[in-house]
C-alpha atoms as a PDB file:
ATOM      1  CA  UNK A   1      67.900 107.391  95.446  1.00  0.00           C
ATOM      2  CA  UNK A   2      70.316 109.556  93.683  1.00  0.00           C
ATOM      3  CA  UNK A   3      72.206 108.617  90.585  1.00  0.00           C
ATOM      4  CA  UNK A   4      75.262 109.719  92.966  1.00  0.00           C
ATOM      5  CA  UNK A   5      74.027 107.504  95.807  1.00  0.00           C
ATOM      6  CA  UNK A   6      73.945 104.346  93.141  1.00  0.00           C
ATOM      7  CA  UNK A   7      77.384 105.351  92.006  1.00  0.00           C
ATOM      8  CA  UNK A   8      78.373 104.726  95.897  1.00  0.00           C
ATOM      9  CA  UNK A   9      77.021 101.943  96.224  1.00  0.00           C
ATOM     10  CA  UNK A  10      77.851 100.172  93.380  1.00  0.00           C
ATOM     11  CA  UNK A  11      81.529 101.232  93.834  1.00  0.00           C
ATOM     12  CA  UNK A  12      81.244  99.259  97.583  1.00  0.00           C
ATOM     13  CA  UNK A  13      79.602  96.311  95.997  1.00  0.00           C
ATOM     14  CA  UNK A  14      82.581  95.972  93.526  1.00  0.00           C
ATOM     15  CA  UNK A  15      85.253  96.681  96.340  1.00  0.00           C
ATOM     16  CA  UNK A  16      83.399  93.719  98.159  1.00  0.00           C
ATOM     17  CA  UNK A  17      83.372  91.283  95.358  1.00  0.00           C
ATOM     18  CA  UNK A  18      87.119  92.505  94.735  1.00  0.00           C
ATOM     19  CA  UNK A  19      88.221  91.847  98.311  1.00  0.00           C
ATOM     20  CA  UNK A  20      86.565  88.244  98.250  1.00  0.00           C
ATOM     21  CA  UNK A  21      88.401  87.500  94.976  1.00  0.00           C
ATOM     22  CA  UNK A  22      91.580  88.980  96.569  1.00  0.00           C
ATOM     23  CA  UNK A  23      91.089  86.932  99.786  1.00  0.00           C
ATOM     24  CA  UNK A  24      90.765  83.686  97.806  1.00  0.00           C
ATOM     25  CA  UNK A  25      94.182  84.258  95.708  1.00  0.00           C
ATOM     26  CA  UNK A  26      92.355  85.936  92.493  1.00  0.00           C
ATOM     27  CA  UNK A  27      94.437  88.594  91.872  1.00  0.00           C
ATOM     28  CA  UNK A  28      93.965  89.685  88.594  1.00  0.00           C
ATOM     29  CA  UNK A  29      89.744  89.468  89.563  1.00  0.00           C
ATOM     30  CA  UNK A  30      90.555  91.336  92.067  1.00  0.00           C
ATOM     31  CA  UNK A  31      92.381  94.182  90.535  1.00  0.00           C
ATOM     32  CA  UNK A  32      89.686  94.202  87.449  1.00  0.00           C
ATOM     33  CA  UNK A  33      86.995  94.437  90.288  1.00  0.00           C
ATOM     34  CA  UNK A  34      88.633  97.312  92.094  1.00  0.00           C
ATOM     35  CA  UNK A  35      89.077  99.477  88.689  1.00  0.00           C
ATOM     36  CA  UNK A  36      85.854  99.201  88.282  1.00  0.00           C
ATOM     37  CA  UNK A  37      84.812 100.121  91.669  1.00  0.00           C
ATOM     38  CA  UNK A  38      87.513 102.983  91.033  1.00  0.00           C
ATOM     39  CA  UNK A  39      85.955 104.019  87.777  1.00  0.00           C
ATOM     40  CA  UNK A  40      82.451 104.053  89.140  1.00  0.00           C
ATOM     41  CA  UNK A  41      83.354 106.228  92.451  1.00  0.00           C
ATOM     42  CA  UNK A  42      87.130 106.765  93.473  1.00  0.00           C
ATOM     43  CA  UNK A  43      87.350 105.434  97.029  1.00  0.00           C
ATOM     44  CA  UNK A  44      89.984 105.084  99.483  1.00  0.00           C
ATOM     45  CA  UNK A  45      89.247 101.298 100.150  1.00  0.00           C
ATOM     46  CA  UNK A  46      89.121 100.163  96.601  1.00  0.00           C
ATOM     47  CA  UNK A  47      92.736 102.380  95.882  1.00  0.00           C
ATOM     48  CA  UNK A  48      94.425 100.826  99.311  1.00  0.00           C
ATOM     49  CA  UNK A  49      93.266  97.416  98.230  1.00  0.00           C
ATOM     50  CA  UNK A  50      94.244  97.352  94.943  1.00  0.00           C
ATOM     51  CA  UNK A  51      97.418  98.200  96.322  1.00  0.00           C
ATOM     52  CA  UNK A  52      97.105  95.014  98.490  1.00  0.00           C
ATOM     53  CA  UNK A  53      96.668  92.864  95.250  1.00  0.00           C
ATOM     54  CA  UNK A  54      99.796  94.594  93.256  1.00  0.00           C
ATOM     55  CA  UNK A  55     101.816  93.894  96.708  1.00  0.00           C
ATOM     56  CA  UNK A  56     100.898  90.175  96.346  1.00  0.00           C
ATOM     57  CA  UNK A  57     101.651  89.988  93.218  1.00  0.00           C
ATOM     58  CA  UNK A  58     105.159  91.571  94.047  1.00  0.00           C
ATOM     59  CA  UNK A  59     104.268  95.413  92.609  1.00  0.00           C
ATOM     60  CA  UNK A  60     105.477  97.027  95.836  1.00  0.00           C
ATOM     61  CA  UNK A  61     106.137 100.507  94.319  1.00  0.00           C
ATOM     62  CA  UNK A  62     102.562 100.270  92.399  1.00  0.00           C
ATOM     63  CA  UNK A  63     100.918  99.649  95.633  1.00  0.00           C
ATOM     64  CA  UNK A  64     102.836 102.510  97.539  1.00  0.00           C
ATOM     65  CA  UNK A  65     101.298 104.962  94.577  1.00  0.00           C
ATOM     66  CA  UNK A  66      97.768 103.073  95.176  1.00  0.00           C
ATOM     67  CA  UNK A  67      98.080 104.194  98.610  1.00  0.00           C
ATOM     68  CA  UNK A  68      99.107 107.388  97.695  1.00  0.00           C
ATOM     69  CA  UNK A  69      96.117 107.956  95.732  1.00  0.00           C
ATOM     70  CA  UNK A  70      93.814 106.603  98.563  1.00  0.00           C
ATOM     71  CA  UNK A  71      95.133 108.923 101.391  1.00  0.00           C
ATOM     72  CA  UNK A  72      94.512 111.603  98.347  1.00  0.00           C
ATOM     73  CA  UNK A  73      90.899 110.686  98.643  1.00  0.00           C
ATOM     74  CA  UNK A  74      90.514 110.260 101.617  1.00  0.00           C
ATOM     75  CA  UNK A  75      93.400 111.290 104.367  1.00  0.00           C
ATOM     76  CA  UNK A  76      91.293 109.821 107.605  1.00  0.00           C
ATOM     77  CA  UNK A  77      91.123 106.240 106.323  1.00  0.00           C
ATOM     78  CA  UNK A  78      94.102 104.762 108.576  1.00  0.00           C
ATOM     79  CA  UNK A  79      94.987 101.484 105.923  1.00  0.00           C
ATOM     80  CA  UNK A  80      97.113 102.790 103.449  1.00  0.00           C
ATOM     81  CA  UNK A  81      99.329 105.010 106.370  1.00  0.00           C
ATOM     82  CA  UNK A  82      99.767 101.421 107.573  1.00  0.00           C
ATOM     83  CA  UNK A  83     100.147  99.679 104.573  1.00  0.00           C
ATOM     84  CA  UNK A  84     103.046 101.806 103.108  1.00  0.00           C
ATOM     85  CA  UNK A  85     104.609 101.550 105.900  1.00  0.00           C
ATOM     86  CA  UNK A  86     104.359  97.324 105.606  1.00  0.00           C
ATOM     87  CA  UNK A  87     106.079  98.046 102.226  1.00  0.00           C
ATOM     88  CA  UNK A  88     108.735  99.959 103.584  1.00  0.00           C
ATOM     89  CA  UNK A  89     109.569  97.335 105.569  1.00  0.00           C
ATOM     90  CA  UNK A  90     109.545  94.751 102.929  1.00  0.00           C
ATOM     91  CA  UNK A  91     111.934  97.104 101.341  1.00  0.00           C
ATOM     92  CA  UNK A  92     114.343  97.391 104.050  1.00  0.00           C
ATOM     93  CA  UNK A  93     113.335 101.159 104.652  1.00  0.00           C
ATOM     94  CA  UNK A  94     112.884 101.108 108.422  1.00  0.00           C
ATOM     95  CA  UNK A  95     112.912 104.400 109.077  1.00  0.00           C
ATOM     96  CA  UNK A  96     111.079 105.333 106.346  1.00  0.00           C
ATOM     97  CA  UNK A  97     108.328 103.399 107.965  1.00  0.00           C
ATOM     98  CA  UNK A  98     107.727 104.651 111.270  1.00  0.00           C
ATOM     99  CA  UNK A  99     106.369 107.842 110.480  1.00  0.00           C
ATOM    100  CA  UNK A 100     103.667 105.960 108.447  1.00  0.00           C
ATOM    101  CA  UNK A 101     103.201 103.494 111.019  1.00  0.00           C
ATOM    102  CA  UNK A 102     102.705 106.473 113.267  1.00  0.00           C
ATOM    103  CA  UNK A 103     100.099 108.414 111.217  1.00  0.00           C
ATOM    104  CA  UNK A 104      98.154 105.290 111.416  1.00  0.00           C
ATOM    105  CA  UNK A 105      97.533 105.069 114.507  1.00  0.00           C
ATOM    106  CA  UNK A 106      96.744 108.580 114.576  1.00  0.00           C
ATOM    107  CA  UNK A 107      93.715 107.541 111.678  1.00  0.00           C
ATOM    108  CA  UNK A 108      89.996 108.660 112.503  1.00  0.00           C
ATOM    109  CA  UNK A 109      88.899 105.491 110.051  1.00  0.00           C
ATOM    110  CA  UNK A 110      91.056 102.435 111.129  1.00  0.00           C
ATOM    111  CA  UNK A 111      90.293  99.197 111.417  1.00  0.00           C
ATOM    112  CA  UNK A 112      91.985  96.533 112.513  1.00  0.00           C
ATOM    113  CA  UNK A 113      93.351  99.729 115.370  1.00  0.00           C
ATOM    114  CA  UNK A 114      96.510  97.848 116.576  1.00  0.00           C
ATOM    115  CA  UNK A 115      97.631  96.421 113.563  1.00  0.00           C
ATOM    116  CA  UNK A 116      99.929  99.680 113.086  1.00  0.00           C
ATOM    117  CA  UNK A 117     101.398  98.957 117.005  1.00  0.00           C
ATOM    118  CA  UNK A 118     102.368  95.428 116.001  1.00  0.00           C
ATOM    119  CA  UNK A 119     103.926  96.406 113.141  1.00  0.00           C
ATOM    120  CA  UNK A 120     105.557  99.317 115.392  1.00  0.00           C
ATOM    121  CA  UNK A 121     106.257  96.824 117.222  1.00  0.00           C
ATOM    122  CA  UNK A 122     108.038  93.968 114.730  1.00  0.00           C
ATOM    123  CA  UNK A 123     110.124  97.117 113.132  1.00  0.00           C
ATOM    124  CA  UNK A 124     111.460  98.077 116.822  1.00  0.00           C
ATOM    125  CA  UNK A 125     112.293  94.462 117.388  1.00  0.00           C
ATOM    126  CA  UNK A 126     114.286  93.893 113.872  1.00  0.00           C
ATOM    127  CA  UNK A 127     116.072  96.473 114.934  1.00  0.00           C
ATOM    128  CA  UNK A 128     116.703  95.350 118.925  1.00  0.00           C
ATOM    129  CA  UNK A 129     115.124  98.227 120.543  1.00  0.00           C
ATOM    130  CA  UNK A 130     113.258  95.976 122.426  1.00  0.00           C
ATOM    131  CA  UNK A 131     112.074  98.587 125.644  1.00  0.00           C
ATOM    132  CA  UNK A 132     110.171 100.617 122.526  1.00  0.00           C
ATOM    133  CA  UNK A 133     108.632  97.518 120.905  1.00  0.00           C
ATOM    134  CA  UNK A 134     107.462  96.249 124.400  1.00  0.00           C
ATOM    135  CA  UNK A 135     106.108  99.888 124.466  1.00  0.00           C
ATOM    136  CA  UNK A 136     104.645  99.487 120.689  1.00  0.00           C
ATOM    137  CA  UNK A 137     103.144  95.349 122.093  1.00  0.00           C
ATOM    138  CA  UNK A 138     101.478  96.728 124.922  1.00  0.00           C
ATOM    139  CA  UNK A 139      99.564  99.692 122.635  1.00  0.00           C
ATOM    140  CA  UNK A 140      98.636  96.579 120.290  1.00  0.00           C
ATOM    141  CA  UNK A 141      96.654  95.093 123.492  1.00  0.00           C
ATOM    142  CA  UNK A 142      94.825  98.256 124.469  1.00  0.00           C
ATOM    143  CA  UNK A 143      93.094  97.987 121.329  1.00  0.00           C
ATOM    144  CA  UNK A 144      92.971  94.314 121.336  1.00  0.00           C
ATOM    145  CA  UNK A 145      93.235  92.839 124.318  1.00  0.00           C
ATOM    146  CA  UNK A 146      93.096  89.455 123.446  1.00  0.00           C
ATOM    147  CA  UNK A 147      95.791  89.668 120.218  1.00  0.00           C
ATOM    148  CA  UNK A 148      97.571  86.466 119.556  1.00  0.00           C
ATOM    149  CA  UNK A 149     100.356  87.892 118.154  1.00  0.00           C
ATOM    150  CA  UNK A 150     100.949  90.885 120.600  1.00  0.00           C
ATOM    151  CA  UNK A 151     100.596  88.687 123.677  1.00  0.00           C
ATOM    152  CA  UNK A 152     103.139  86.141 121.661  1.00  0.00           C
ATOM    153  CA  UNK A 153     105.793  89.394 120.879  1.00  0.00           C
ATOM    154  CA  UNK A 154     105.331  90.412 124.269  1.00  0.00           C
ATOM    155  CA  UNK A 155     106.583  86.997 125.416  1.00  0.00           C
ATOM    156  CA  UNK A 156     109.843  86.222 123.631  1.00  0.00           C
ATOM    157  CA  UNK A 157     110.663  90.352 124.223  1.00  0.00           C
ATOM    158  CA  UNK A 158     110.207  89.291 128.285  1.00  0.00           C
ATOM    159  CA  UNK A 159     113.534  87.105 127.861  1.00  0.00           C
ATOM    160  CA  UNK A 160     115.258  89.509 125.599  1.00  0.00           C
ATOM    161  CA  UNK A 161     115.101  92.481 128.092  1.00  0.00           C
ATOM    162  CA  UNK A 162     115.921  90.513 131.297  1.00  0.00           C
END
């Protein structure tokens, strides 16, 4: 195997380990785990979910520039589109948003696909164009038939329109 092969790999390993510590609250584990990852190959995973841990730990601009970096590296990975867009959000940018929400779904490399419809979705609802978040719901469910929380949005927006 090639020294650049190992350099891969070991990069994914520490992205791993730093998404477990991030998933069980160990954000400052996480983040030293993803630097590392960083350090040994830049990758678009370990930039997007650093960003993830600086958002939890209320760095929303940091995380937007984390994002940055990782559609830098690599622009076909759909996550950070989506995730800046999340921050957005949080920062009461709607319509800053939607274009990132949009590129998203447009991603070669996305997975979970529908997450960017809900969130379509949610942002269409805040604002009460319910017709286009029904719209945004029912895009959610072509990629994931089965989604709790489409099926749910897609309920309460059934009273709202009649």
């Amino acid at each position: 195997m090639e020294s650049g092969e190992n350099t891969l790999e070991e990069a994914l390993e520490l992205w791993q380990e730093g998404t477990n510590r991030l998933m069980a609250g160990e954000l400052d584990e996480a983040v030293a785990l993803f630097t590392r990852s960083l350090e040994c190959k830049p990758t678009a995973e370990a930039y997007t979910f650093r960003g993830w841990a600086y958002s939890f730990a209320g760095r929303v601009e940091d995380a937007i520039e984390e994002c940055r970096k990782a559609i830098a590296t690599d622009p076909s990975f759909g996550n950070p589109y989506n995730d800046i867009g999340c921050y957005l959000m949080e920062q009461g940018k709607l319509d800053e948003a939607v274009p990132w929400f949009s590129q998203a779904k447009r991603a070669v490399r996305y997975e979970p696909r529908h997450f960017p419809y809900l969130n379509l979705g949610r942002l269409h609802a805040a604002r009460g164009e319910f017709a286009e978040a029904i719209l945004e719901f029912q895009g959610a469910l072509e990629e994931s038939p089965d989604d709790p929380v489409a099926l749910r949005f897609l309920e309460e927006l059934k009273f709202k329109v009649n």
